[in-house]
C-alpha atoms as a PDB file:
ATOM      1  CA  UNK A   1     -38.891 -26.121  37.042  1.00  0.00           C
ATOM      2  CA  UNK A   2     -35.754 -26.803  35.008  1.00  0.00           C
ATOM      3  CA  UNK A   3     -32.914 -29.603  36.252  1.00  0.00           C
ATOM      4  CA  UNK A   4     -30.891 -29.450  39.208  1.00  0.00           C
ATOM      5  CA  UNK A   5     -28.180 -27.433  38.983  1.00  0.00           C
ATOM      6  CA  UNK A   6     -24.735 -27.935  40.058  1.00  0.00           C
ATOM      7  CA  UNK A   7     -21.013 -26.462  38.841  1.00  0.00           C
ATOM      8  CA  UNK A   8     -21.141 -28.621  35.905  1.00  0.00           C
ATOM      9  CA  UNK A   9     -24.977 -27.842  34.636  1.00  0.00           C
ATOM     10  CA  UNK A  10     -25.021 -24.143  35.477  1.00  0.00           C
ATOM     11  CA  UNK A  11     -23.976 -22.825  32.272  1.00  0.00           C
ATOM     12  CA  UNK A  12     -27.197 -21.508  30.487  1.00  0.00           C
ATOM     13  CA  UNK A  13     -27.744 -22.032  26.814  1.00  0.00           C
ATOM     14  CA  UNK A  14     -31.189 -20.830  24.703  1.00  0.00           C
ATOM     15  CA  UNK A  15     -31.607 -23.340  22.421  1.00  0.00           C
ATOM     16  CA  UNK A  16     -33.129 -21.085  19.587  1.00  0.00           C
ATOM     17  CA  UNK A  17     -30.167 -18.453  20.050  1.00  0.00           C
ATOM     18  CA  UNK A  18     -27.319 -20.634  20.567  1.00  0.00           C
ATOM     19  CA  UNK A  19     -28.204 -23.624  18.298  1.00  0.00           C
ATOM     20  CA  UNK A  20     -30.478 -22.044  15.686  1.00  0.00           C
ATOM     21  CA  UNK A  21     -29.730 -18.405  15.257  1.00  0.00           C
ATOM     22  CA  UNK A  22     -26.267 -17.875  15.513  1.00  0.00           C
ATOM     23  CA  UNK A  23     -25.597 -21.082  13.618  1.00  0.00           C
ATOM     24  CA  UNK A  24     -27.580 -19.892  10.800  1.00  0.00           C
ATOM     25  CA  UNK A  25     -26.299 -16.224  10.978  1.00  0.00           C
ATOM     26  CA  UNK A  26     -22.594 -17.426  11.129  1.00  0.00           C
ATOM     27  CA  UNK A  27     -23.284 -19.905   7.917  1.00  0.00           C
ATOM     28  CA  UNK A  28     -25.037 -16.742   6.359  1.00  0.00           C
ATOM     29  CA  UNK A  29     -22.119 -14.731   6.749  1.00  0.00           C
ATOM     30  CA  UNK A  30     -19.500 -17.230   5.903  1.00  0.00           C
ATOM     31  CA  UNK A  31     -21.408 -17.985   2.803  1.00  0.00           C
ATOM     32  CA  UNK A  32     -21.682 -14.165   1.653  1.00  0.00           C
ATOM     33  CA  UNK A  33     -17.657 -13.591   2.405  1.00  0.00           C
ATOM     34  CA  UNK A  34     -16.967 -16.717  -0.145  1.00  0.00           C
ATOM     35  CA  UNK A  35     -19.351 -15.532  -2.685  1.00  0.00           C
ATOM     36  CA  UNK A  36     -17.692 -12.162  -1.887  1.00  0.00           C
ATOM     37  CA  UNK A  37     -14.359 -13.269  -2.684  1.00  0.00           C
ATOM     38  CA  UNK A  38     -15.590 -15.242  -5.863  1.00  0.00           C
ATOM     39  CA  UNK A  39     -17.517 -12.320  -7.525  1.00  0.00           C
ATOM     40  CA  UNK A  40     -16.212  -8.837  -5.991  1.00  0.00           C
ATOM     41  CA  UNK A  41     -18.908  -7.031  -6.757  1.00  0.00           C
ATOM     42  CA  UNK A  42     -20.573  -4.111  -5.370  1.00  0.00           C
ATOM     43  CA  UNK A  43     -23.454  -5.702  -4.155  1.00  0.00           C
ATOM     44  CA  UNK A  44     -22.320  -8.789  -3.192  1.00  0.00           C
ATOM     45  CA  UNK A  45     -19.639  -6.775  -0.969  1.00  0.00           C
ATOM     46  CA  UNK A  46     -22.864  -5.362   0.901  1.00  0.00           C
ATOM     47  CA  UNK A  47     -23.867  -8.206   1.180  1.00  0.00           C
ATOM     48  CA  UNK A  48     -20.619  -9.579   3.038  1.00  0.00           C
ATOM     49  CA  UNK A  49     -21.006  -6.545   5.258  1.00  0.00           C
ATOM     50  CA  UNK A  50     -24.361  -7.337   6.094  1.00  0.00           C
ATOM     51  CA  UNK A  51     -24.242 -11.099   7.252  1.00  0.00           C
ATOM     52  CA  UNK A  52     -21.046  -9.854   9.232  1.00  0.00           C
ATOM     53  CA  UNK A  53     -22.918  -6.822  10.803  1.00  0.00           C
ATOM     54  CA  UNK A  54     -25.441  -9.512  12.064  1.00  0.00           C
ATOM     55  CA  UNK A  55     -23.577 -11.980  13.501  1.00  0.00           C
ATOM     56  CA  UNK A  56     -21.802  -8.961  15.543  1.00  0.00           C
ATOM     57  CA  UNK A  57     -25.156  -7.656  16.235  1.00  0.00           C
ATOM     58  CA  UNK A  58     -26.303 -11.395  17.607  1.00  0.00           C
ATOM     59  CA  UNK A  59     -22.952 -11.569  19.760  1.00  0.00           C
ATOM     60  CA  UNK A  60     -23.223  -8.082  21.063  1.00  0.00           C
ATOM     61  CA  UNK A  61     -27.003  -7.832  21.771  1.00  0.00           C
ATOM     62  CA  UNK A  62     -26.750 -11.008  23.764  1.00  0.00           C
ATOM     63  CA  UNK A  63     -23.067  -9.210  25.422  1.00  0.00           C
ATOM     64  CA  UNK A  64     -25.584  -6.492  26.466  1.00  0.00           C
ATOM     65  CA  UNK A  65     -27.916  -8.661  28.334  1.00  0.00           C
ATOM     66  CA  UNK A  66     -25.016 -10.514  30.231  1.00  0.00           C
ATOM     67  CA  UNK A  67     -23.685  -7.206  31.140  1.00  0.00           C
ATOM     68  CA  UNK A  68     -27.005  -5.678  32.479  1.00  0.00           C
ATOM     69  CA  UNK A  69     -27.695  -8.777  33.755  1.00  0.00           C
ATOM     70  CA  UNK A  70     -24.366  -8.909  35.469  1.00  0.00           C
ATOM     71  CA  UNK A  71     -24.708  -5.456  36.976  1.00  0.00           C
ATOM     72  CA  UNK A  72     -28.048  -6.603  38.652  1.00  0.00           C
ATOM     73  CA  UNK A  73     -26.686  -9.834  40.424  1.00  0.00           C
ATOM     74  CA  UNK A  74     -24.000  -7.354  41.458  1.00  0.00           C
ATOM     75  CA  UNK A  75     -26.517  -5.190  43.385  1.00  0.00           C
ATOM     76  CA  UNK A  76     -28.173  -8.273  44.811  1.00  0.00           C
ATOM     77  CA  UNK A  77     -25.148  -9.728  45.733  1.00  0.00           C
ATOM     78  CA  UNK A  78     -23.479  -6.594  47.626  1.00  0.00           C
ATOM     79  CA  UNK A  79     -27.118  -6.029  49.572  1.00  0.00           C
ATOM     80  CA  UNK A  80     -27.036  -9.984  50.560  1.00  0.00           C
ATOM     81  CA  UNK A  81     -23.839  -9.749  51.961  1.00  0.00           C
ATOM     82  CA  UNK A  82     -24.668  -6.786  53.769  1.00  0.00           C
ATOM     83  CA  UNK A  83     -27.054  -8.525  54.996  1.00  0.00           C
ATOM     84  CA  UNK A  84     -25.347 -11.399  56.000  1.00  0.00           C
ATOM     85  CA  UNK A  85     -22.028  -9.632  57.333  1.00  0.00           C
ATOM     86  CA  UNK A  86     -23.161  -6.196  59.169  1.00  0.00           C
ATOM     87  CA  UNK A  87     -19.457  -4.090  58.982  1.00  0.00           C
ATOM     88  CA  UNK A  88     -18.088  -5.738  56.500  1.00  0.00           C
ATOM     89  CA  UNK A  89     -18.571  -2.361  53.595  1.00  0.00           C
ATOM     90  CA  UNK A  90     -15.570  -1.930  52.702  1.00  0.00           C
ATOM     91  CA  UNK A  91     -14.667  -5.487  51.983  1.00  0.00           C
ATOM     92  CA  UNK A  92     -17.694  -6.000  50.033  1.00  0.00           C
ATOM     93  CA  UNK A  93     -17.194  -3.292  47.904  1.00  0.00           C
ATOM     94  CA  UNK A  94     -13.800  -4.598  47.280  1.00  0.00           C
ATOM     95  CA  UNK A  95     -14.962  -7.408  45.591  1.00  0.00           C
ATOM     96  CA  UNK A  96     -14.759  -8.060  41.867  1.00  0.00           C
ATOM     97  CA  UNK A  97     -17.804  -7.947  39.748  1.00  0.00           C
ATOM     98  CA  UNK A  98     -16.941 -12.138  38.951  1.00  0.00           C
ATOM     99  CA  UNK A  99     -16.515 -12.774  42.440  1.00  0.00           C
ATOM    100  CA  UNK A 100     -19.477 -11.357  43.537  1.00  0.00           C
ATOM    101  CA  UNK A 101     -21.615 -13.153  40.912  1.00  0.00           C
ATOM    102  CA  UNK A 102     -19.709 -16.462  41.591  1.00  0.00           C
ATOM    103  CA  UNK A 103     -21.187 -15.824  45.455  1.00  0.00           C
ATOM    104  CA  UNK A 104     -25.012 -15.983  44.084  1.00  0.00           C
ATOM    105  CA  UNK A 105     -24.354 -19.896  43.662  1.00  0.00           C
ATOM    106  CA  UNK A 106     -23.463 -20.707  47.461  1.00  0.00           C
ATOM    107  CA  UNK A 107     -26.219 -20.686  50.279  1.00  0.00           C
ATOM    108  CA  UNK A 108     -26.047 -17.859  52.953  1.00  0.00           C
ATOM    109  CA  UNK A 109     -24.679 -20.583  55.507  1.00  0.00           C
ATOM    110  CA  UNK A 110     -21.538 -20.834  52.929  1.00  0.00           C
ATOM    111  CA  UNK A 111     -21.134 -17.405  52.061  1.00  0.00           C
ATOM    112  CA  UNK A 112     -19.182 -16.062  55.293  1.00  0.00           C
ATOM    113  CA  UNK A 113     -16.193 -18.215  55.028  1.00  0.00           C
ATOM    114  CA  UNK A 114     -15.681 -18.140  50.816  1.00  0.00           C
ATOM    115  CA  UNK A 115     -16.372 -14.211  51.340  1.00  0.00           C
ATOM    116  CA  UNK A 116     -13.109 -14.365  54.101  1.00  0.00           C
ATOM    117  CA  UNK A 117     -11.346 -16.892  51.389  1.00  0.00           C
ATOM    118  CA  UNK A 118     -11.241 -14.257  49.023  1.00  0.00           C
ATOM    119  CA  UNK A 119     -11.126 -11.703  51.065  1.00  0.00           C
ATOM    120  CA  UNK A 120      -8.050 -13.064  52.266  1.00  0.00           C
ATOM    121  CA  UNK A 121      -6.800 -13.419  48.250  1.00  0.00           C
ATOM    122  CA  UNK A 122      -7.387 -17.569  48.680  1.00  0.00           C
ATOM    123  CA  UNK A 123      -9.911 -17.217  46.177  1.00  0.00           C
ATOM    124  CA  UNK A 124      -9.796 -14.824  43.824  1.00  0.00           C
ATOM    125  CA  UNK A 125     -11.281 -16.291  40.284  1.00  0.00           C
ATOM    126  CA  UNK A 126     -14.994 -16.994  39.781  1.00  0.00           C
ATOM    127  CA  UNK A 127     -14.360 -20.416  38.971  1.00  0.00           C
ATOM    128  CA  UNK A 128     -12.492 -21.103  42.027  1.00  0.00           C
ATOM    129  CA  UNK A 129     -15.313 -19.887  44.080  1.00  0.00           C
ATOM    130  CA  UNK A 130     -18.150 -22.222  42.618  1.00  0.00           C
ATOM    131  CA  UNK A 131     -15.718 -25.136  42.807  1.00  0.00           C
ATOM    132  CA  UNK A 132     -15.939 -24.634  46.557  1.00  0.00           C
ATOM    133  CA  UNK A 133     -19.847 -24.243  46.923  1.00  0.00           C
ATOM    134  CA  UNK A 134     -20.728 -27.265  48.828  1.00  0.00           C
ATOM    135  CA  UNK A 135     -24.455 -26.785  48.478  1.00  0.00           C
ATOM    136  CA  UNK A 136     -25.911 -25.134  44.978  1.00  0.00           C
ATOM    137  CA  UNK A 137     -28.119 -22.699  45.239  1.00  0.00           C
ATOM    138  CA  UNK A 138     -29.412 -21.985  41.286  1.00  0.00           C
ATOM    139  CA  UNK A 139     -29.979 -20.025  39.459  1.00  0.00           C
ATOM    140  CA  UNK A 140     -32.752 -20.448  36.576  1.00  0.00           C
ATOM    141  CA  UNK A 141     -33.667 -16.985  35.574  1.00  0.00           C
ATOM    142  CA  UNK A 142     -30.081 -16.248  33.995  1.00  0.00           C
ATOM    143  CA  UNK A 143     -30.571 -15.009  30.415  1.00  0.00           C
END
């Protein structure tokens, strides 16, 4: 399996998307927007349009992911809680998308008392919550 994880190494990066794609897609597009401005052309104008279409398609494609991603921890997260504090609907559903997938780091041991911390508006920013995770529990499937 990969590293431990912790608050400092949870932050996931795919090494052909992050350093290799985008990279080359933003050089692409910077490229075409100077040759762009050199020539204005026709085609070369397309061609601007193009390399900036793709980097927004790289950016939004992987925005998509998070998001559907994000909606699934969600679901976990609110039927773990559940779980974990029997009566507690209402409060649970009052929680902030962030906050609830700042939650899916601590252990079920920790949850109770962060969940009352930010219940009680102590916590109320993801960060804040995984600063206070004593024990990491990871997460390696995150896309």
């Amino acid at each position: 399996m990969a590293r431990d994880q912790n608050y400092s190494s949870h932050r996931r990066y795919h090494p052909w998307h992050h350093f290799v794609v985008q990279p080359i897609l933003i050089a692409n597009m910077v490229v075409q927007v100077q040759r762009y401005i050199e020539l204005r052309d026709w085609y070369q104008f397309w061609q601007m349009l193009l390399g900036i279409g793709l980097v927004l398609f790289a950016f939004t494609a992987r925005g998509m992911a998070l998001k559907a991603q994000d909606r699934v921890i969600r679901l976990e997260e609110r039927m773990r809680l559940m779980e974990l504090m029997p009566g507690q609907a209402a409060a649970i559903n009052s929680l902030r998308t962030g906050q609830l997938i700042a939650l899916r780091f601590a252990p079920d041991n920790e949850v109770p008392a962060l969940f009352n911390r930010i219940v009680a508006g102590e916590l109320v920013k993801p960060d804040q919550i995984k600063r206070e995770i004593k024990v990491w529990r990871p997460d390696y499937l995150r896309v």
